[in-house]
Protein backbone atom coordinates (compact mmCIF):
# COMPACT_ATOMS: atom_id res chain seq x y z
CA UNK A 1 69.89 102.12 96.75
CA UNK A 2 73.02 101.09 98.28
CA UNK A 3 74.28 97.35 98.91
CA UNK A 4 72.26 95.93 100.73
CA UNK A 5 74.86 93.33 101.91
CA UNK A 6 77.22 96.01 102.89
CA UNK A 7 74.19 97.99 104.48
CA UNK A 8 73.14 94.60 106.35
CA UNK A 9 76.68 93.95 107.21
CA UNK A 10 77.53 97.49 108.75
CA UNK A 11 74.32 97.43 110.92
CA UNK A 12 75.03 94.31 112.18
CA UNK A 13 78.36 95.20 113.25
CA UNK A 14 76.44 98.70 114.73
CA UNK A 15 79.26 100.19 112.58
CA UNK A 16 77.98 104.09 111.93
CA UNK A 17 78.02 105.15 108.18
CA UNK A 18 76.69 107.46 105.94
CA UNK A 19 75.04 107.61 102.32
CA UNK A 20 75.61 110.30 99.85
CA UNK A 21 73.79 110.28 96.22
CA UNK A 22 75.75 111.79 93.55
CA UNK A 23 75.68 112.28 89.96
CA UNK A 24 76.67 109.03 88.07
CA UNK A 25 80.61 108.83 88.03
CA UNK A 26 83.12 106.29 86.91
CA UNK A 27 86.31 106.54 87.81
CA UNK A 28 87.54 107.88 91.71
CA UNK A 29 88.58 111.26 91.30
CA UNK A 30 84.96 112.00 89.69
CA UNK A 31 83.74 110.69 92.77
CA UNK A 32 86.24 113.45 95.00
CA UNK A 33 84.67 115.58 92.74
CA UNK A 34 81.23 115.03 92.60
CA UNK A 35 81.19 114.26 96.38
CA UNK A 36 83.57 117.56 96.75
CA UNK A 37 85.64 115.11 98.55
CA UNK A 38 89.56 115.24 98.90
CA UNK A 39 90.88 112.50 96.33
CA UNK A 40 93.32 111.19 99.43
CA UNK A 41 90.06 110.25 101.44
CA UNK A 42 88.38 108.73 98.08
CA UNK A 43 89.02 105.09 98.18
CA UNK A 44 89.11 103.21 95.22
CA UNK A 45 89.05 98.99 94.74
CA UNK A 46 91.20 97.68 92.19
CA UNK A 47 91.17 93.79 91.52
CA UNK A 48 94.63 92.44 91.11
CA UNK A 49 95.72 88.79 89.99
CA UNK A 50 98.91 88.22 92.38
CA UNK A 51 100.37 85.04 91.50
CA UNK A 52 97.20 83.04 89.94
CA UNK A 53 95.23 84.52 92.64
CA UNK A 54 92.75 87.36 92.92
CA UNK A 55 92.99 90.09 95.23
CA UNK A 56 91.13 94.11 96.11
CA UNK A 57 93.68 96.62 96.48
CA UNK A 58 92.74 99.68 98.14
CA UNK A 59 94.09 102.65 97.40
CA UNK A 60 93.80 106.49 97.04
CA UNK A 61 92.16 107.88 94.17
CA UNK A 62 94.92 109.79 94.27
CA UNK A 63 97.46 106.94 93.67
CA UNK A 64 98.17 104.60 91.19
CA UNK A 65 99.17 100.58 91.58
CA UNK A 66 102.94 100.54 92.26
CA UNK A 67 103.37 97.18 90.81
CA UNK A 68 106.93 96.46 91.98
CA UNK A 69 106.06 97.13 95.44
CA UNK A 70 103.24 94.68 95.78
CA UNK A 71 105.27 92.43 94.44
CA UNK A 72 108.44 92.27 96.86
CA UNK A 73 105.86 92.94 99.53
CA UNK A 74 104.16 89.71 99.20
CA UNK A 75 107.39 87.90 97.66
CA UNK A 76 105.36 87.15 94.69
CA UNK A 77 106.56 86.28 90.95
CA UNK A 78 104.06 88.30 89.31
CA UNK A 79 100.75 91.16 90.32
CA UNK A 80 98.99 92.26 87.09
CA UNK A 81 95.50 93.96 87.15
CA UNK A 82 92.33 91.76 86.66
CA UNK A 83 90.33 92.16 83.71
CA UNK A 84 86.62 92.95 83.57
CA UNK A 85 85.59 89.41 82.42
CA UNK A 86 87.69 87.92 85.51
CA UNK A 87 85.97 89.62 88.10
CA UNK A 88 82.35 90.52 86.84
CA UNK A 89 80.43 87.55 88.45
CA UNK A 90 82.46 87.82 91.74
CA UNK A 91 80.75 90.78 92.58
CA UNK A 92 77.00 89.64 91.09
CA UNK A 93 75.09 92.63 93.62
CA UNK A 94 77.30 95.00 92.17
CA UNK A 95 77.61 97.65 88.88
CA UNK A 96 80.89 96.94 87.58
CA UNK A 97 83.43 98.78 88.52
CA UNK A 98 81.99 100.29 91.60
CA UNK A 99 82.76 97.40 94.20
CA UNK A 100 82.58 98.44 97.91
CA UNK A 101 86.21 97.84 99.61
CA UNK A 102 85.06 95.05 101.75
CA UNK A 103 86.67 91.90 99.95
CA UNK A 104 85.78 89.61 103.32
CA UNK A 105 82.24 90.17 102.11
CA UNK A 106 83.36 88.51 98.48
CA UNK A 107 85.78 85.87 99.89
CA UNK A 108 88.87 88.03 98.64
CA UNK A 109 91.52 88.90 100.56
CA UNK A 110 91.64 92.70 101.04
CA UNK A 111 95.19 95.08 100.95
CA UNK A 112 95.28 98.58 101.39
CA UNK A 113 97.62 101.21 100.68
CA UNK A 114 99.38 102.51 104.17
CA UNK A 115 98.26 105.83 102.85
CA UNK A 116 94.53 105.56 103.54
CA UNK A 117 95.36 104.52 107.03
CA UNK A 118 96.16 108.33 108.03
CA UNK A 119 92.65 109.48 107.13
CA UNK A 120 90.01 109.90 109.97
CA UNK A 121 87.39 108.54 107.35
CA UNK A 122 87.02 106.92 103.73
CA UNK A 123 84.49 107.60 101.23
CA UNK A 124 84.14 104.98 98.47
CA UNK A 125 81.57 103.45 95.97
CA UNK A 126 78.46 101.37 97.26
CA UNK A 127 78.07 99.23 94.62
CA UNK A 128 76.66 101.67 92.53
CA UNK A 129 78.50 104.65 90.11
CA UNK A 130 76.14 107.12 91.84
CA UNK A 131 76.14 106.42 95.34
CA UNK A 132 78.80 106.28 98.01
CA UNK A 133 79.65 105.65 101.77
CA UNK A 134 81.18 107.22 104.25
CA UNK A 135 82.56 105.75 107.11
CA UNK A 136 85.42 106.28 109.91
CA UNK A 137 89.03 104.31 108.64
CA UNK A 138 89.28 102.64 111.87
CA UNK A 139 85.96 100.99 111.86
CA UNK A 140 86.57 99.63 108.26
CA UNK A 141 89.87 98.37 108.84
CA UNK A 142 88.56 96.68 112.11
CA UNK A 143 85.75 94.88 109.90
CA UNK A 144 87.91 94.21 106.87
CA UNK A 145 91.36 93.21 108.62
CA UNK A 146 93.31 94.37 105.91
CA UNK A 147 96.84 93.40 104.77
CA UNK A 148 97.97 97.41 105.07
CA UNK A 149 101.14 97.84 102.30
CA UNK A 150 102.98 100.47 100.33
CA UNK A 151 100.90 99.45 97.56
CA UNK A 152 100.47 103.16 95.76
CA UNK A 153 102.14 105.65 94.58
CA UNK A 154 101.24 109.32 94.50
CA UNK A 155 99.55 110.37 90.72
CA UNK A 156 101.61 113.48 89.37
């Protein structure tokens, strides 16, 4: 069953989406592929401490964290990735790992990778490892009001 928060959220906001079961997958680009998805329209949450405070990243599966970016992009000291035990009870209607992109619905400020903002629509987990959404880019970056950045870099 997907989030019901996001669910309740998106129908409130008459936002269109769609569902798709998949087999169980844990990291993004087994999502592309279980989903047969392109990896550059697979969207994948990453939670980042940026100067003592944490942050989702949006990105690509396709991309990794450029680290040195974020940083002279916000003018911050330091960006490291979160661990595990940082973020677990932030996200309490959630499977670890497979948090929605939608940090205004966790009080978490939300940046995305520029990259993601040339796709028509993004698919990413629904708080579950075998379930995701699929919904236009516009309409989530409307809801989420994003800070968009050059926040990834393309995965060799």
């Amino acid at each position: 069953m997907p989030l019901k928060r996001l669910t309740y959220y998106l129908d409130e906001k008459k936002v269109k989406y769609r569902i798709q079961k998949h087999k169980t997958a844990f990291t993004s680009m087994e999502v592309a592929a279980r989903t047969h998805t392109p990896g550059k329209k697979v969207a994948k949450t990453v939670i980042m401490i940026i100067d003592d405070e944490m942050k989702m990243v949006v990105l690509p599966s396709t991309h990794k964290i450029d680290f040195d970016h974020i940083r002279e992009a916000l003018g911050a000291g330091y960006a490291r990735l979160a661990t595990e035990v940082e973020f677990e009870n932030k996200f309490p209607d959630c499977e670890l790992g497979a948090m929605p992109p939608f940090g205004n619905l966790y009080d978490m400020d939300t940046i995305v990778s520029e990259s993601l903002t040339e796709e028509n629509e993004i698919v990413f987990d629904a708080g579950s490892h075998d379930e995701v959404m699929i919904m236009a880019y516009r309409d989530y970056e409307k809801l989420v009001k994003p800070l968009v950045l050059p926040v990834g870099v393309k995965m060799a």
